[in-house]
C-alpha atoms as a PDB file:
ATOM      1  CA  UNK A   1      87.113 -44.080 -10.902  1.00  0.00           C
ATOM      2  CA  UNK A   2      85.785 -40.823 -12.851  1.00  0.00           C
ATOM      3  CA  UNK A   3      82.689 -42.281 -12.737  1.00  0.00           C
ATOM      4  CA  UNK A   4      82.306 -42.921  -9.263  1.00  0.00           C
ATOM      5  CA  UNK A   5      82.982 -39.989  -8.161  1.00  0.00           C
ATOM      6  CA  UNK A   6      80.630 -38.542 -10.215  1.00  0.00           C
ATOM      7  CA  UNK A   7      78.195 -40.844  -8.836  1.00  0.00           C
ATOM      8  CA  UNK A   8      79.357 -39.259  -5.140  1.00  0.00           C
ATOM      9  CA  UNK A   9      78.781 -35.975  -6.581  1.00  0.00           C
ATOM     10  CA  UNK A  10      74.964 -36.627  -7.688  1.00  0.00           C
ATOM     11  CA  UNK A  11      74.254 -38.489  -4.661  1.00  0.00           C
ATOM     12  CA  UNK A  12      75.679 -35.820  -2.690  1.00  0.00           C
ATOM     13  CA  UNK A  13      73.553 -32.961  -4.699  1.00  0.00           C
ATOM     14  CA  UNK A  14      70.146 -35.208  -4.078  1.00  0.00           C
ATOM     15  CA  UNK A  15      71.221 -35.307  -0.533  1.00  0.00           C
ATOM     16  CA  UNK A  16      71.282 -31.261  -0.733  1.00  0.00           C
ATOM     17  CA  UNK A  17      68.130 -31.072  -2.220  1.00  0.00           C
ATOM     18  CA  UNK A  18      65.927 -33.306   0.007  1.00  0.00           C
ATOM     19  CA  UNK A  19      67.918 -31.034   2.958  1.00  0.00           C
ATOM     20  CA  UNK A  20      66.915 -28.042   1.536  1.00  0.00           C
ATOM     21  CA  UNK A  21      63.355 -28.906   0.643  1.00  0.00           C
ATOM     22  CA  UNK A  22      60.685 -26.876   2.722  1.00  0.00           C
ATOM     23  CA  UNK A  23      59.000 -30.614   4.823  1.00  0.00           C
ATOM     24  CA  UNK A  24      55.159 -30.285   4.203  1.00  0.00           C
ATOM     25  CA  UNK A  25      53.266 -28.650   7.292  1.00  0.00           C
ATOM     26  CA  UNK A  26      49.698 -28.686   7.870  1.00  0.00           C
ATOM     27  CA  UNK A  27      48.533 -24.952   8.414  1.00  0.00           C
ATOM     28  CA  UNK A  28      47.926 -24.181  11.939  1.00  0.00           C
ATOM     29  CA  UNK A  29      44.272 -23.650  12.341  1.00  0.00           C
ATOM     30  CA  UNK A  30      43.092 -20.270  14.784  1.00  0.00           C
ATOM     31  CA  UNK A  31      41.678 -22.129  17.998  1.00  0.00           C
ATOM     32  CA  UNK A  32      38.875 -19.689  18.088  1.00  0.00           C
ATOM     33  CA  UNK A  33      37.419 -20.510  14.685  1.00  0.00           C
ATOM     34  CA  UNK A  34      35.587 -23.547  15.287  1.00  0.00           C
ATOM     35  CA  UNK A  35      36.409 -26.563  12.966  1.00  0.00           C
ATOM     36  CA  UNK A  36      33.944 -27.127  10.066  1.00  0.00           C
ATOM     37  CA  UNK A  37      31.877 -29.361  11.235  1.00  0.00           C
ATOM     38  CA  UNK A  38      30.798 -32.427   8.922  1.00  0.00           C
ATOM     39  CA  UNK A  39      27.906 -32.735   6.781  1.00  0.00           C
ATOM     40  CA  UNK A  40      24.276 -34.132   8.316  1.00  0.00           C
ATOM     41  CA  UNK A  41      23.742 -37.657   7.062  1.00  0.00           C
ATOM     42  CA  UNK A  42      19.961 -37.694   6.522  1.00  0.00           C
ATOM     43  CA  UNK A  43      18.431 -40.742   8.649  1.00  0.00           C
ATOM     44  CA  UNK A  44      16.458 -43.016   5.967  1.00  0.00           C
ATOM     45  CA  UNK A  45      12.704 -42.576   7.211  1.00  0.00           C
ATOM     46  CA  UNK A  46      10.460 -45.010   8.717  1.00  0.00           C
ATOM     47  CA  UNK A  47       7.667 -46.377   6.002  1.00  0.00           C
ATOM     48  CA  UNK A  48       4.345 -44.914   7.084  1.00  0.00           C
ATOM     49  CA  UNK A  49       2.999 -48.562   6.640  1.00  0.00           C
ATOM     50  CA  UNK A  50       4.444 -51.703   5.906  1.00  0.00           C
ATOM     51  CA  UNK A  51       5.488 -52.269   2.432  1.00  0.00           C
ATOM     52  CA  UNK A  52       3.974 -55.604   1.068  1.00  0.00           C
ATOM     53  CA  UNK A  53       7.299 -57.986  -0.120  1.00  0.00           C
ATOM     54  CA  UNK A  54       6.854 -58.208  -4.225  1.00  0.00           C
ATOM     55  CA  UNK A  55       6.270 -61.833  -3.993  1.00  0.00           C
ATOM     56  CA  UNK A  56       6.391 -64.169  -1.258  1.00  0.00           C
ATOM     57  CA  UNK A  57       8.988 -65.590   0.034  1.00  0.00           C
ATOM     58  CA  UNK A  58       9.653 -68.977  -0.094  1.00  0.00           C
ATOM     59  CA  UNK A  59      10.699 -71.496   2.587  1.00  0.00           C
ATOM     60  CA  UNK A  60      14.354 -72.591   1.472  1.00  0.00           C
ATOM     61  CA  UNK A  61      13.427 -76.167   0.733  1.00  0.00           C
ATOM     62  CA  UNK A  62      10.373 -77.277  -0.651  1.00  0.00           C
ATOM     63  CA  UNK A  63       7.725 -78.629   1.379  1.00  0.00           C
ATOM     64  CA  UNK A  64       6.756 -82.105   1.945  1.00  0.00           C
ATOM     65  CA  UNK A  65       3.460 -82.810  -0.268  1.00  0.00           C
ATOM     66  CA  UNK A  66       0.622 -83.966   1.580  1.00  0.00           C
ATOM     67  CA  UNK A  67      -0.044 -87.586   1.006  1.00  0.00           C
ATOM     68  CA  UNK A  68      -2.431 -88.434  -1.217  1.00  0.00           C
ATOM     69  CA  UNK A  69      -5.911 -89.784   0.367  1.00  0.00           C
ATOM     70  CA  UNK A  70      -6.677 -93.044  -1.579  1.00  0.00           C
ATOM     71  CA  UNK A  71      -9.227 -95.351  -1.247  1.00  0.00           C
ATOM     72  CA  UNK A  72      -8.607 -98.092   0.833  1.00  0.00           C
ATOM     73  CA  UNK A  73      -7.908-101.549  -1.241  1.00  0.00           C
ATOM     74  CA  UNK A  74     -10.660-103.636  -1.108  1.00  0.00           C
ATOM     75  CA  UNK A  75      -9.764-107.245  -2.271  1.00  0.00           C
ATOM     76  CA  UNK A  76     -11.732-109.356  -4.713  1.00  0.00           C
ATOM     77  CA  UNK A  77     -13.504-112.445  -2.491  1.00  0.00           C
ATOM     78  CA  UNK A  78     -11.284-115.271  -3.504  1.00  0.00           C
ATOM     79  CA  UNK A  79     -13.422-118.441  -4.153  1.00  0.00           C
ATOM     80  CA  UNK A  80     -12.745-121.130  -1.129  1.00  0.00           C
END
């Protein structure tokens, strides 16, 4: 039972302390000072000319060859 009632105790005094603890309050700004405002992002600039890509780009799949131009087959004359 002692302890328990010394648990009571410390419970209580926490209870006290978070009571008596000032709460956190932002500090009321003067309405007549205006706010400070945020920083400029700098726009990125427009390239005077277009850049050339490093190297080509690719199609994603490879491209068909183009067929190969053979000769046509001309048969041997097969004795009759």
């Amino acid at each position: 039972m002692k302890n328990r009632r010394k648990m009571i105790k410390v419970i209580e005094r926490k209870l006290a302390d978070i009571k008596t603890k000032p709460v956190f309050k932002p500090i009321p700004r003067d309405p007549r000072i205006a706010p400070p405002s945020p920083r400029p992002v700098p726009k990125p600039r427009p390239p005077e000319f277009p850049i050339p890509h490093p190297r080509p780009i690719s199609p994603p799949y490879p491209r068909p060859l183009p067929p190969i131009p053979r000769d046509p087959i001309i048969s041997p004359p097969y004795p009759r």
